[in-house]
C-alpha atoms as a PDB file:
ATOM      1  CA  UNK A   1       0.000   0.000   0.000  1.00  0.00           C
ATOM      2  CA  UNK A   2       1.457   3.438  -1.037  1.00  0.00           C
ATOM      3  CA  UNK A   3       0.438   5.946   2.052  1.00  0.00           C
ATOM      4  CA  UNK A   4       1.952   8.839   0.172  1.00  0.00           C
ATOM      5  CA  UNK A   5       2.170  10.974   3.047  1.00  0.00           C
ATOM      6  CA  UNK A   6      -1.493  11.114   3.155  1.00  0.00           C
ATOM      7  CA  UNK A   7      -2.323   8.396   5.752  1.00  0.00           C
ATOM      8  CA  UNK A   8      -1.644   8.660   9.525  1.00  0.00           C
ATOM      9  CA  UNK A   9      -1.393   5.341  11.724  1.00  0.00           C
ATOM     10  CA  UNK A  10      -4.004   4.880  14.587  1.00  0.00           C
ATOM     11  CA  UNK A  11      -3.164   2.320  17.665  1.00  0.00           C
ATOM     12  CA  UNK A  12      -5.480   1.565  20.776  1.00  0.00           C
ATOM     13  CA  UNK A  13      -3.252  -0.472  23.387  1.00  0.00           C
ATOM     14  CA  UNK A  14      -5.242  -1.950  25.986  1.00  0.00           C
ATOM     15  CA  UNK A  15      -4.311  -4.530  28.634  1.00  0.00           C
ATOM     16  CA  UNK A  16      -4.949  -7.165  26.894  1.00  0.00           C
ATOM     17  CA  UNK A  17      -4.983  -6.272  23.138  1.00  0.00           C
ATOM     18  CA  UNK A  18      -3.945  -3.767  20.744  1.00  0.00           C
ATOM     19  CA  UNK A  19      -5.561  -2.823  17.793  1.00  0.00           C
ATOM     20  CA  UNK A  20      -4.135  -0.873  14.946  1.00  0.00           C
ATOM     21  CA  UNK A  21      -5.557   0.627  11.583  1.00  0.00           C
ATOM     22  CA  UNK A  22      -4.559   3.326   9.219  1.00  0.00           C
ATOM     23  CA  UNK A  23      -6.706   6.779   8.286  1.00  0.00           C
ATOM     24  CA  UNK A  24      -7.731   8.662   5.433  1.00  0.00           C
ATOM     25  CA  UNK A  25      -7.626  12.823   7.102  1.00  0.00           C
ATOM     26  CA  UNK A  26     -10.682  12.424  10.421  1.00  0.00           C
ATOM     27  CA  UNK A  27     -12.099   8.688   8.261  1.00  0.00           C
ATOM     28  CA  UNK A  28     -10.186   5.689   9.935  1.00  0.00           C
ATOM     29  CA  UNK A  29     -10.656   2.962   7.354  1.00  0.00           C
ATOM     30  CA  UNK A  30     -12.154  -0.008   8.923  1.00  0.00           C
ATOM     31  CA  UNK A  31     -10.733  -2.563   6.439  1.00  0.00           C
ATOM     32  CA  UNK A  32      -7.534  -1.778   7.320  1.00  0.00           C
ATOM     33  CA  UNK A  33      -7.534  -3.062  11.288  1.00  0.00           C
ATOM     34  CA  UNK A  34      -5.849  -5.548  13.063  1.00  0.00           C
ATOM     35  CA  UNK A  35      -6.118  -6.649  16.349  1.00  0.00           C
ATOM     36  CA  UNK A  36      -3.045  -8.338  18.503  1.00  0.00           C
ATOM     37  CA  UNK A  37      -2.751  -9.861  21.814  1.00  0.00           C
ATOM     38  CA  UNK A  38      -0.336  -8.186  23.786  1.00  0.00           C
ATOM     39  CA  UNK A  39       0.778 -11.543  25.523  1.00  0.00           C
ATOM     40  CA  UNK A  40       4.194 -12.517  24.744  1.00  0.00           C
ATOM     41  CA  UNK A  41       4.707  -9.151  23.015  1.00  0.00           C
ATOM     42  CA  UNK A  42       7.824  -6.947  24.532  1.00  0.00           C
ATOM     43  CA  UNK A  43       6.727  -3.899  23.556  1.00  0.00           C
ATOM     44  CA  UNK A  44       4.282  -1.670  21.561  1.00  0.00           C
ATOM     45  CA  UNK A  45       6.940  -1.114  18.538  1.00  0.00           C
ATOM     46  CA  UNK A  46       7.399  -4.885  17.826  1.00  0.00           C
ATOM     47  CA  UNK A  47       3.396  -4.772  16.903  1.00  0.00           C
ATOM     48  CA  UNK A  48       3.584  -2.190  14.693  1.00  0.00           C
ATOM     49  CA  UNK A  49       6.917  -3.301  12.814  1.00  0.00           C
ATOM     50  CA  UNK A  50       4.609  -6.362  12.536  1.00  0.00           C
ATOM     51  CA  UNK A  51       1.580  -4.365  11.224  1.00  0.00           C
ATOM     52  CA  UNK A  52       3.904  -1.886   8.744  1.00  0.00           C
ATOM     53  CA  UNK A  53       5.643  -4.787   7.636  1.00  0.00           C
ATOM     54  CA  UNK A  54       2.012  -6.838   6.600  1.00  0.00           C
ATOM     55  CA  UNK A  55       0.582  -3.559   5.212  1.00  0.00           C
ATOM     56  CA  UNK A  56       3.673  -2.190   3.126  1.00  0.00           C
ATOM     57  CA  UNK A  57       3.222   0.854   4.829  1.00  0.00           C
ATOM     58  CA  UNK A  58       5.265   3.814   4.702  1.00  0.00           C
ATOM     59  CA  UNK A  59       5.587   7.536   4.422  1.00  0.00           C
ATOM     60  CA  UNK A  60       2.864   8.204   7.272  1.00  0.00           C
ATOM     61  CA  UNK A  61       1.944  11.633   7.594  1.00  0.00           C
ATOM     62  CA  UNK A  62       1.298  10.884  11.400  1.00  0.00           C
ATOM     63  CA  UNK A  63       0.748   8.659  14.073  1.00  0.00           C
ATOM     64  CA  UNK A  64      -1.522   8.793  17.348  1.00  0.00           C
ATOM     65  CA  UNK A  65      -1.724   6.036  19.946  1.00  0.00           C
ATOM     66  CA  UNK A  66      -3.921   5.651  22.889  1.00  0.00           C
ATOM     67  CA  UNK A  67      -2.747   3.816  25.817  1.00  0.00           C
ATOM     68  CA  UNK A  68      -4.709   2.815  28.653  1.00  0.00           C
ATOM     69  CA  UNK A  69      -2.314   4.089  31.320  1.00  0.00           C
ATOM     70  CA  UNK A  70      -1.362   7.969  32.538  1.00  0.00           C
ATOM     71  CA  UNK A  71       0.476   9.935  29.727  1.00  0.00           C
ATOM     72  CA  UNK A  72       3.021  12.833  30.255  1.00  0.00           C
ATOM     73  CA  UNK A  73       5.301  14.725  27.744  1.00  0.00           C
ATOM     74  CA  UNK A  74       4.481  12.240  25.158  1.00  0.00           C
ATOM     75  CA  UNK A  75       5.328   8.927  27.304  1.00  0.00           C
ATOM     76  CA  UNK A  76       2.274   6.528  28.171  1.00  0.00           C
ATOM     77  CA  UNK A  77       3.450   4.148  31.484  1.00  0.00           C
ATOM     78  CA  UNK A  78       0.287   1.262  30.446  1.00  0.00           C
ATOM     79  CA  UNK A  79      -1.136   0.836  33.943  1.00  0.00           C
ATOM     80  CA  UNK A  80      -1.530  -3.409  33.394  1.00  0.00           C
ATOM     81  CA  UNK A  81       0.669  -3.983  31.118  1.00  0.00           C
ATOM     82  CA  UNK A  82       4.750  -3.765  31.807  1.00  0.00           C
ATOM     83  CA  UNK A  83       5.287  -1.232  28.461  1.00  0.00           C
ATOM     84  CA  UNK A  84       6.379   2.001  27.782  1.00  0.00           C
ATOM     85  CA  UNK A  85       5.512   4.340  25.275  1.00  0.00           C
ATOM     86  CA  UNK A  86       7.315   6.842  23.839  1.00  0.00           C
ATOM     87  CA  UNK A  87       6.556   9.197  20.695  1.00  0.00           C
ATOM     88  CA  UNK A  88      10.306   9.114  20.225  1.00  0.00           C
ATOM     89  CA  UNK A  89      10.256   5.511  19.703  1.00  0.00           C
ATOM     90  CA  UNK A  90       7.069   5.247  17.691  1.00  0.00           C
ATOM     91  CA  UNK A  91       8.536   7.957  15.378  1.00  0.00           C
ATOM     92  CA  UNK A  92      11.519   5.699  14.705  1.00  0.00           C
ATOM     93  CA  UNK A  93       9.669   2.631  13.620  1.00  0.00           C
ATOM     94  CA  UNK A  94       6.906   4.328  11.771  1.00  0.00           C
ATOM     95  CA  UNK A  95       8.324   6.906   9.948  1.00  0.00           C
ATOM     96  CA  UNK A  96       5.697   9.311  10.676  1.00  0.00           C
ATOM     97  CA  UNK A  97       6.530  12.900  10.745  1.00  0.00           C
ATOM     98  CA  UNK A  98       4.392  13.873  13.399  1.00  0.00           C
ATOM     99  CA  UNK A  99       3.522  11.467  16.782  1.00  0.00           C
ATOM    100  CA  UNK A 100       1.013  11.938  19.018  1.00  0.00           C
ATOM    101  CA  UNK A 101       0.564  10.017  22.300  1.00  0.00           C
ATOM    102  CA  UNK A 102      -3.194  10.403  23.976  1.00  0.00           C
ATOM    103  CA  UNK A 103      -5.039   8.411  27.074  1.00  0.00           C
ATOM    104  CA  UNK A 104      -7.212   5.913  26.000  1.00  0.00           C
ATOM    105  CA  UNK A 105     -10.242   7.769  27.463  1.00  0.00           C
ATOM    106  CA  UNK A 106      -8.858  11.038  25.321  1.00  0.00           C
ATOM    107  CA  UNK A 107      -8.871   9.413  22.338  1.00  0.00           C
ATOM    108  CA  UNK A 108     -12.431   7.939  23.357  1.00  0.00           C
ATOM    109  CA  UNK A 109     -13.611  11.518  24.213  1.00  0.00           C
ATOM    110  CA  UNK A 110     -12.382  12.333  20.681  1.00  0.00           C
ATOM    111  CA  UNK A 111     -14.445  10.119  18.933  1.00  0.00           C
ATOM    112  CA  UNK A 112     -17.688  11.410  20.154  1.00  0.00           C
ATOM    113  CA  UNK A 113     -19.189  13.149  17.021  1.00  0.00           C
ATOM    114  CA  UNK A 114     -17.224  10.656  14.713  1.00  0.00           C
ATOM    115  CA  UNK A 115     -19.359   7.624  15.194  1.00  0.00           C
ATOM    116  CA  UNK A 116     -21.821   5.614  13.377  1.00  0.00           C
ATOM    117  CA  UNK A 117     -25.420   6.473  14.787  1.00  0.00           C
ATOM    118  CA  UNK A 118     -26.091   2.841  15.625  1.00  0.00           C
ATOM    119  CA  UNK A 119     -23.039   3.169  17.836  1.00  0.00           C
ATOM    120  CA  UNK A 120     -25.042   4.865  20.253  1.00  0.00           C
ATOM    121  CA  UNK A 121     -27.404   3.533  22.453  1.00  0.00           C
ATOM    122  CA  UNK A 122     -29.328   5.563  24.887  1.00  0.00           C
ATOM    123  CA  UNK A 123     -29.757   3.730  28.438  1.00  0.00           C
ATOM    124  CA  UNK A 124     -31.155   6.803  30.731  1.00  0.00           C
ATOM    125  CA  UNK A 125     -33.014   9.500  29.213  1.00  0.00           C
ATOM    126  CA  UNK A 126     -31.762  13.359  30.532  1.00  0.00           C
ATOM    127  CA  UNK A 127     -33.160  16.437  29.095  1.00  0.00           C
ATOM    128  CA  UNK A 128     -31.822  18.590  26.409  1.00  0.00           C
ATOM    129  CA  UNK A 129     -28.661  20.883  26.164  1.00  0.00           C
ATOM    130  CA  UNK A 130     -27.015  22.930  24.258  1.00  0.00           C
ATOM    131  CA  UNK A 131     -24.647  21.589  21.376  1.00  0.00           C
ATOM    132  CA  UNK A 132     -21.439  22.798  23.576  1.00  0.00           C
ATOM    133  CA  UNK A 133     -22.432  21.616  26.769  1.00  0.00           C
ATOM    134  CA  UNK A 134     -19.863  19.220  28.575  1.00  0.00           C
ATOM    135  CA  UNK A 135     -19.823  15.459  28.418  1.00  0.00           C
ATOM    136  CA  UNK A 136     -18.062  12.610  30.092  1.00  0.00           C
ATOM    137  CA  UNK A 137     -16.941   9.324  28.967  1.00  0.00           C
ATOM    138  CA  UNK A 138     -16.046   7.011  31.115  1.00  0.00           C
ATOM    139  CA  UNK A 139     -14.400   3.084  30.099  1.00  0.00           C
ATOM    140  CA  UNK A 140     -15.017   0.030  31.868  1.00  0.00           C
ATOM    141  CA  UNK A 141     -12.727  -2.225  30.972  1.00  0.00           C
ATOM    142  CA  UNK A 142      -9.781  -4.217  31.955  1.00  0.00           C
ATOM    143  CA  UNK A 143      -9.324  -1.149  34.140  1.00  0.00           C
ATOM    144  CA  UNK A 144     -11.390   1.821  34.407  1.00  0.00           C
ATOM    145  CA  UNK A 145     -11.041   5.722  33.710  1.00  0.00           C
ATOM    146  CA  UNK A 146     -13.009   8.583  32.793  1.00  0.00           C
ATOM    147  CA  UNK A 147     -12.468  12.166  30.593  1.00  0.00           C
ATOM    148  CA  UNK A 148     -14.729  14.822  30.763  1.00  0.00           C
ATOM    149  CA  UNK A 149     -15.071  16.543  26.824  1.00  0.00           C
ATOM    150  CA  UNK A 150     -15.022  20.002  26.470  1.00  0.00           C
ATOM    151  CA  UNK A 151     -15.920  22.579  22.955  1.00  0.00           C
ATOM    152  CA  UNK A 152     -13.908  25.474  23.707  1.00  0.00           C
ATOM    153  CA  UNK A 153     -13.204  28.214  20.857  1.00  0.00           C
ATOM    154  CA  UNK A 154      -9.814  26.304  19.912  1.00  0.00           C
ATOM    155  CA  UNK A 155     -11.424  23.268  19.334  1.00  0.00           C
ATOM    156  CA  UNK A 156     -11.933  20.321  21.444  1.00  0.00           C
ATOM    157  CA  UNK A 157     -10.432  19.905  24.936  1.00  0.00           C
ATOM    158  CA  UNK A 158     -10.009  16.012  26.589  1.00  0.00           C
ATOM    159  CA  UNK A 159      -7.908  16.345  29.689  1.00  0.00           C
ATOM    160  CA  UNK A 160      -6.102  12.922  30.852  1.00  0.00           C
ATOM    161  CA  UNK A 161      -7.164  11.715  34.539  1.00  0.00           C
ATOM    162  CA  UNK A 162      -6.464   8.512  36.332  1.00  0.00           C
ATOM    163  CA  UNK A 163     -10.177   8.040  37.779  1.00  0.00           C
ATOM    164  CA  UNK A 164      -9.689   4.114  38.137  1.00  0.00           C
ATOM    165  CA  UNK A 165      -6.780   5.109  40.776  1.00  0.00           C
ATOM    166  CA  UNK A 166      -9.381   6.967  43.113  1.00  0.00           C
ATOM    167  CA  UNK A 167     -10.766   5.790  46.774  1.00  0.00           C
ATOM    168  CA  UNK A 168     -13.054   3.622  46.360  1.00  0.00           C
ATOM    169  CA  UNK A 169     -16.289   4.407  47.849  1.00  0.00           C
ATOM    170  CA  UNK A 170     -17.918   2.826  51.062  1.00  0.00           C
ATOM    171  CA  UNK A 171     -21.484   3.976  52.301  1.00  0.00           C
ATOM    172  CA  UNK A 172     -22.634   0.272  53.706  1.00  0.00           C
ATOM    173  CA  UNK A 173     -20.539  -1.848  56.416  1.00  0.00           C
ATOM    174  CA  UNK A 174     -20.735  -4.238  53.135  1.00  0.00           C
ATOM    175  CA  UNK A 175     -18.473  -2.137  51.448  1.00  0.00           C
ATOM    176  CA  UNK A 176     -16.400  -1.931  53.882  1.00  0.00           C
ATOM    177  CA  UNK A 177     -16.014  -5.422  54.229  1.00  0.00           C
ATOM    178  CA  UNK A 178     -15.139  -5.065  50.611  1.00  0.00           C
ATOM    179  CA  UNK A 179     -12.737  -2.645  51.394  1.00  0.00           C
ATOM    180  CA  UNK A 180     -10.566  -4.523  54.074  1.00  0.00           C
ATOM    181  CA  UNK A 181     -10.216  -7.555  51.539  1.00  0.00           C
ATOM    182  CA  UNK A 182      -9.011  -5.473  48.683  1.00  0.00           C
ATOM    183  CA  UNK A 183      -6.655  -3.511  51.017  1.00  0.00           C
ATOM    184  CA  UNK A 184      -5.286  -7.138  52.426  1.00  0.00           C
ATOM    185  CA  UNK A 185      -3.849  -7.879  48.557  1.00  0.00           C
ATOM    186  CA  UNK A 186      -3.361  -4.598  47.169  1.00  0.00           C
ATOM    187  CA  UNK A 187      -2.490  -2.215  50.053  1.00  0.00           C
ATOM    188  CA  UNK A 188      -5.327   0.241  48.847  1.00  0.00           C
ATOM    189  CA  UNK A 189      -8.516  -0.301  47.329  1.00  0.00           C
ATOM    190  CA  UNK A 190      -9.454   1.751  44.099  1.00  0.00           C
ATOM    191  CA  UNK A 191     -12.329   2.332  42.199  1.00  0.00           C
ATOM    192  CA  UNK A 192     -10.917   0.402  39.639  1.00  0.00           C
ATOM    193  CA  UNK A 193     -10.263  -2.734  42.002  1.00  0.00           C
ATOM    194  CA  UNK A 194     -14.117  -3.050  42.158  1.00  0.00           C
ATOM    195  CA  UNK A 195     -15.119  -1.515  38.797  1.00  0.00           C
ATOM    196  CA  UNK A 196     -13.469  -2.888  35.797  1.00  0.00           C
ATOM    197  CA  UNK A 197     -13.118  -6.741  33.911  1.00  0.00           C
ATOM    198  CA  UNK A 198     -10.552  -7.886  36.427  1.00  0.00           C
ATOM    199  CA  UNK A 199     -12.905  -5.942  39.531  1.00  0.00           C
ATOM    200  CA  UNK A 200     -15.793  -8.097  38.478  1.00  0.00           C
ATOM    201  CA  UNK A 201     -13.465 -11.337  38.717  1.00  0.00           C
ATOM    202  CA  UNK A 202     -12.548  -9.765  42.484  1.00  0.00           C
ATOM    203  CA  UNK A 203     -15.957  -9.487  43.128  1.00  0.00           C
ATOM    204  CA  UNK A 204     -17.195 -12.727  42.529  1.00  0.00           C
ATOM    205  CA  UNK A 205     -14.196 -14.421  44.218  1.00  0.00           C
ATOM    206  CA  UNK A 206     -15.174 -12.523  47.161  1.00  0.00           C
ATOM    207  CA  UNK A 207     -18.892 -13.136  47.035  1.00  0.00           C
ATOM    208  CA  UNK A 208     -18.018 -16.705  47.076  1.00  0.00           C
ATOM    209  CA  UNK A 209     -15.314 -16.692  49.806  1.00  0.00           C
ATOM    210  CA  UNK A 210     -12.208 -17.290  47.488  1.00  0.00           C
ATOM    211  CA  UNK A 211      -8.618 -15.991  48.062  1.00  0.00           C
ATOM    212  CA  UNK A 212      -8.084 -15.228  44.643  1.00  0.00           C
ATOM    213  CA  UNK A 213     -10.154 -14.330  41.690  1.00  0.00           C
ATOM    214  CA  UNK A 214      -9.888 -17.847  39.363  1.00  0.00           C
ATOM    215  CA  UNK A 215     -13.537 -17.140  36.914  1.00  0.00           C
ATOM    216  CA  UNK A 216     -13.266 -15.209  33.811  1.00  0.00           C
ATOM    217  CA  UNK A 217     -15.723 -12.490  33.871  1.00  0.00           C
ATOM    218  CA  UNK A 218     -17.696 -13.897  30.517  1.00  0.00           C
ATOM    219  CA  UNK A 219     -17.881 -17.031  32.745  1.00  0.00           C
ATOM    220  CA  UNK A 220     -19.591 -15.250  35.617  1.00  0.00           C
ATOM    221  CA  UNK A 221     -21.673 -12.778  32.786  1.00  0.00           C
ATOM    222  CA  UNK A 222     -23.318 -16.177  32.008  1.00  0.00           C
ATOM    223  CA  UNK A 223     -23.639 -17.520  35.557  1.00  0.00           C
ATOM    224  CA  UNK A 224     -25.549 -14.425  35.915  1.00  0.00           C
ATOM    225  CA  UNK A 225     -27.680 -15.181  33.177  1.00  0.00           C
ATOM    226  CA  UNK A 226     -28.645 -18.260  34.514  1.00  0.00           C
ATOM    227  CA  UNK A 227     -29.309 -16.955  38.003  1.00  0.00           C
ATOM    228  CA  UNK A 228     -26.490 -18.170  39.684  1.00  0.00           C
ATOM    229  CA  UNK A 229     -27.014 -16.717  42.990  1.00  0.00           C
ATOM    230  CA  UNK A 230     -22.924 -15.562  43.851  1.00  0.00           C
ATOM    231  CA  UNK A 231     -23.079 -14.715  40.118  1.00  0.00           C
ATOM    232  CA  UNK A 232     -25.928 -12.006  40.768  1.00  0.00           C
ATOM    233  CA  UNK A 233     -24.858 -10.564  44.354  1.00  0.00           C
ATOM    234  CA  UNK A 234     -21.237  -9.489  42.589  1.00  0.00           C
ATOM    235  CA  UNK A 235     -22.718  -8.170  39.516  1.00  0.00           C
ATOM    236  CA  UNK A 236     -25.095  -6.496  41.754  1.00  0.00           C
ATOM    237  CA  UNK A 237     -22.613  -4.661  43.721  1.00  0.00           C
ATOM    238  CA  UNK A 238     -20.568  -4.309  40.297  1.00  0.00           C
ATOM    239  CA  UNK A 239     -23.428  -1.929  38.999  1.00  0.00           C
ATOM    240  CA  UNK A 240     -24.086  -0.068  42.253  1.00  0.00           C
ATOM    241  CA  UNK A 241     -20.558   0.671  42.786  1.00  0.00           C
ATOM    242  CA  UNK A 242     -20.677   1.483  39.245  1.00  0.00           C
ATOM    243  CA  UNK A 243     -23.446   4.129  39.787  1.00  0.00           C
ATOM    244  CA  UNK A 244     -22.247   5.777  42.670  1.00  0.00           C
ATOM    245  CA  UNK A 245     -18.641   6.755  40.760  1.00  0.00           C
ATOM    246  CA  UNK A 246     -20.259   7.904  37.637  1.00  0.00           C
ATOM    247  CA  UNK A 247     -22.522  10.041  39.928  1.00  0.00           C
ATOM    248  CA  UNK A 248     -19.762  11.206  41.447  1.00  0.00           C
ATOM    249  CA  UNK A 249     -17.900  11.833  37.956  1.00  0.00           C
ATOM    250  CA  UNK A 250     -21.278  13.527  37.041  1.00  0.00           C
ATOM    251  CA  UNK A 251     -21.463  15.851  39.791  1.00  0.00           C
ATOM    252  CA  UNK A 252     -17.521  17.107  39.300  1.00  0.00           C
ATOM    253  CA  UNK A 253     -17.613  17.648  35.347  1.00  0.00           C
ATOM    254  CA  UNK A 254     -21.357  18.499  35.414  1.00  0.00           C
ATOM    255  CA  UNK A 255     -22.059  16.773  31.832  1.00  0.00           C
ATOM    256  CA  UNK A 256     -24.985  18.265  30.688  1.00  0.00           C
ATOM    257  CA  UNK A 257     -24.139  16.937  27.098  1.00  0.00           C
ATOM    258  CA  UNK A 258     -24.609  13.124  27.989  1.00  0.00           C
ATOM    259  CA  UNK A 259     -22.127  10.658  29.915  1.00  0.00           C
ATOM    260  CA  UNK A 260     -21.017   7.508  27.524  1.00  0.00           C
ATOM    261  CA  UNK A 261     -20.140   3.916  28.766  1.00  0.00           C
ATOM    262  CA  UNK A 262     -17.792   2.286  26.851  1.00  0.00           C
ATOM    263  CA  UNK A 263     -15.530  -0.853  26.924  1.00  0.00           C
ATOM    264  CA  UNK A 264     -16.163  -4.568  27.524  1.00  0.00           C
ATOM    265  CA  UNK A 265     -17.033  -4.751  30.925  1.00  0.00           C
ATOM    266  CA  UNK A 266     -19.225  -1.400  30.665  1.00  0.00           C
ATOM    267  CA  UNK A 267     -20.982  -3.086  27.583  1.00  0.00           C
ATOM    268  CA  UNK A 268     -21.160  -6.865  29.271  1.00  0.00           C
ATOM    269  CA  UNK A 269     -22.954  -5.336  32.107  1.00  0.00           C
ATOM    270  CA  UNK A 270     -25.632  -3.172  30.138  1.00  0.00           C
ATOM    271  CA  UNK A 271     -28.710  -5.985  30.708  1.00  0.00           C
ATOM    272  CA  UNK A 272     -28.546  -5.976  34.287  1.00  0.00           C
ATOM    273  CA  UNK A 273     -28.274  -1.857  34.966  1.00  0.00           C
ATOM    274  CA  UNK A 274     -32.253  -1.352  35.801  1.00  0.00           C
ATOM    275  CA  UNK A 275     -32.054  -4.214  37.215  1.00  0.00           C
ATOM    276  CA  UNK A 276     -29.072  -4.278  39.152  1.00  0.00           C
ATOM    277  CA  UNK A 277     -29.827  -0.225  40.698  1.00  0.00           C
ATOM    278  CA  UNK A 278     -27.519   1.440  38.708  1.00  0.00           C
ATOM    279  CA  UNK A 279     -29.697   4.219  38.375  1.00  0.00           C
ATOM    280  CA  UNK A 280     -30.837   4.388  41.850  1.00  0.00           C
ATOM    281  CA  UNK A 281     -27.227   3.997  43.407  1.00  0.00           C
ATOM    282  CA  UNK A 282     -26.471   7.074  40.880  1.00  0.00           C
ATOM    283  CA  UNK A 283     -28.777   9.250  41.455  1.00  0.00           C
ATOM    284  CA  UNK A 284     -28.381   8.852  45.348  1.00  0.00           C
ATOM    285  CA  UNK A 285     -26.862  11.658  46.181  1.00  0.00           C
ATOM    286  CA  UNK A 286     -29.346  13.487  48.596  1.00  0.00           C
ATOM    287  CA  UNK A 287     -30.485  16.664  47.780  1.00  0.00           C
ATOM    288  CA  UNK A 288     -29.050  16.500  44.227  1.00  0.00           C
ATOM    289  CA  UNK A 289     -30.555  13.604  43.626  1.00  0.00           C
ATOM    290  CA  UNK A 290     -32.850  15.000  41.758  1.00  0.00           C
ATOM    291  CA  UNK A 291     -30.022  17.248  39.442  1.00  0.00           C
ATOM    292  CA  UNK A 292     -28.167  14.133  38.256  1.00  0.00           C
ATOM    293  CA  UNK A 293     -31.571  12.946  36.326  1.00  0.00           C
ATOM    294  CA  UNK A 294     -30.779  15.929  33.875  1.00  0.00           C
ATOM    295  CA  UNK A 295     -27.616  14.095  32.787  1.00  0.00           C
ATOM    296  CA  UNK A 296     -28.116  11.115  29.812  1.00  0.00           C
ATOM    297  CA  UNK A 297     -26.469   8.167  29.632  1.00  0.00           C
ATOM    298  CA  UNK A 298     -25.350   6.293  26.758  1.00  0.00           C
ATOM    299  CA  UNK A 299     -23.520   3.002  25.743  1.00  0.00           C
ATOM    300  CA  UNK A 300     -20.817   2.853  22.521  1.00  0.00           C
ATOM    301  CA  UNK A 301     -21.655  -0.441  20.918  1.00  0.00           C
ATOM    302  CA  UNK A 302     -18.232   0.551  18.443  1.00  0.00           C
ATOM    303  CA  UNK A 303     -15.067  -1.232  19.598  1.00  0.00           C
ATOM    304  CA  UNK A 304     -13.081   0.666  17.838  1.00  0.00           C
ATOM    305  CA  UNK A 305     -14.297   4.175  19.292  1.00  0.00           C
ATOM    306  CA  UNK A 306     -10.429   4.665  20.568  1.00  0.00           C
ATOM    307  CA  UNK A 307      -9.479   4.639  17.079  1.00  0.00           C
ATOM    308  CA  UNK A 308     -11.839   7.261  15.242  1.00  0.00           C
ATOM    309  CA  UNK A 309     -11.064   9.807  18.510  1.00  0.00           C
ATOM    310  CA  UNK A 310      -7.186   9.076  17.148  1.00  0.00           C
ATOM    311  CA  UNK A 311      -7.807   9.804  13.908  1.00  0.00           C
ATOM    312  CA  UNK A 312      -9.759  13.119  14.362  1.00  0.00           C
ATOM    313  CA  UNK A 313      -7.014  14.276  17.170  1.00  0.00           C
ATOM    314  CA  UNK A 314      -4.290  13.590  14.625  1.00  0.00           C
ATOM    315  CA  UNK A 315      -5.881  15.407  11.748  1.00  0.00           C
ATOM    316  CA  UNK A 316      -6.772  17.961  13.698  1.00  0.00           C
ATOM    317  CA  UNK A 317      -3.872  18.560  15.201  1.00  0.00           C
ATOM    318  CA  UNK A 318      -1.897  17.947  11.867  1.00  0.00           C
ATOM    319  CA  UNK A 319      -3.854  20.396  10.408  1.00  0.00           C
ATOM    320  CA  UNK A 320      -3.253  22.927  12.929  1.00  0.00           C
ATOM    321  CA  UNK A 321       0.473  23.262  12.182  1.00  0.00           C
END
């Protein structure tokens, strides 16, 4: 494939896999991505000399990656996964003349606007704002984080954050029972211990008096299904821990414009929310209760959100020089 200095390269590293494609300006080109397991990889750059080396890519006009971990001066530290990524290095094996290195949730908060229609699913209505207004996405995954998404005069604004990393919170001697048994292993018990792929695994080896988390959370998705009863009582604290963050998250970025679920574990959950209290545990937040129920929520059904946010940045930012 000639890229003529017309293309950029997109990359969404997660903990588990990595998915890279190539864009056209803001259009990433869905025929053109590949997905990796990061197992048994040593690094970021060994994938992509992989993927440029399949492709026959060269000349890139750019590059943007998003990496689920905290990003400064162009160097992503991927919070479960033992890589480092630096623009630098990227530069060198792509050939790109400009590198960009976003968040994961960033690049997610740049997609909004760029997605199919059908990507979009609307879980819990709000009531109307104004086209600017503030919104905040927030990823359940293999971890969790969340980036509030700002229209400002220069464009669009997505500022990093480490949400996942917060305190997470007790109301209920439950949860702090919850609490003590994360701090036992891990010293400190985040929001993202609880709330995430691997939280749900925690969760359920908790509910059912294990040490250690040994089910795979599609294995206790379906237990759930089928009314297992541990199953139920760890998804159920799942999605009212769940609420009470993102009402949290609401109440600091105030976003008016809608709040967006994405990633496996956000999706995997989705049937059980109503059910579950997510709303409920959300909006319980006493006398501004009733001010969260002017914020909507929303699911991303599109995988590969991290990778049309990455193409927009890059264009944009391309575009800017």
């Amino acid at each position: 494939m000639s890229t003529e200095d017309r293309y950029t390269l997109l990359a969404d590293i997660g903990g588990t896999n990595t998915r890279v494609a190539l864009a056209l300006g803001k259009k990433m080109l869905p025929a053109s991505i590949k997905r990796f397991s990061n197992s048994g990889r040593a690094s970021l750059e060994e994938i992509l000399a992989d993927y440029i080396a399949a492709e026959n890519v060269h000349d890139l006009a750019g590059a943007c990656v998003a990496a689920a971990g905290p990003v400064r001066d162009d160097v992503a530290s991927m919070t479960n996964l033992s890589w480092v990524i630096e623009a630098q290095n990227i530069a060198r094996v792509t050939g790109a003349e400009q590198v960009f290195v976003l968040n994961d949730l960033q690049a997610q908060g740049h997609a909004l606007g760029h997605l199919a229609a059908d990507a979009l699913r609307l879980l819990v209505p709000g009531q109307p704002a104004r086209a600017d207004a503030a919104r905040l996405v927030v990823g359940v995954g293999t971890g969790f984080n969340a980036a509030p998404v700002h229209e400002g005069p220069g464009g669009r604004v997505v500022p990093p954050s480490e949400a996942g990393h917060t305190t997470l919170p007790c109301q209920s001697d439950e949860d702090f029972a919850l609490k003590r048994y994360l701090e036992a292993k891990h010293d400190f018990a985040s929001v993202e211990h609880v709330v995430s792929g691997r939280g749900l695994e925690r969760l359920y080896a908790y509910m059912a008096g294990q040490d250690e988390a040994t089910v795979p959370g599609i294995e206790i998705l379906s237990a759930i299904s089928r009314g297992d009863a541990t199953a139920r009582a760890a998804g159920q604290m799942f999605v009212q821990t769940l609420g009470r963050v993102v009402g949290d998250l609401a109440l600091t970025h105030l976003p008016f414009g809608g709040i967006y679920l994405i990633g496996g574990a956000a999706r995997g959950v989705v049937p059980w929310l109503e059910e579950f209290g997510f709303r409920a545990a959300m909006h319980a937040k006493g006398r501004f209760s009733d001010f969260l129920r002017a914020f909507p929520i929303y699911v991303i059904e599109d995988d590969y959100a991290a990778l049309h946010g990455c193409a927009a940045f890059c264009q944009s930012r391309i575009a800017a020089q």
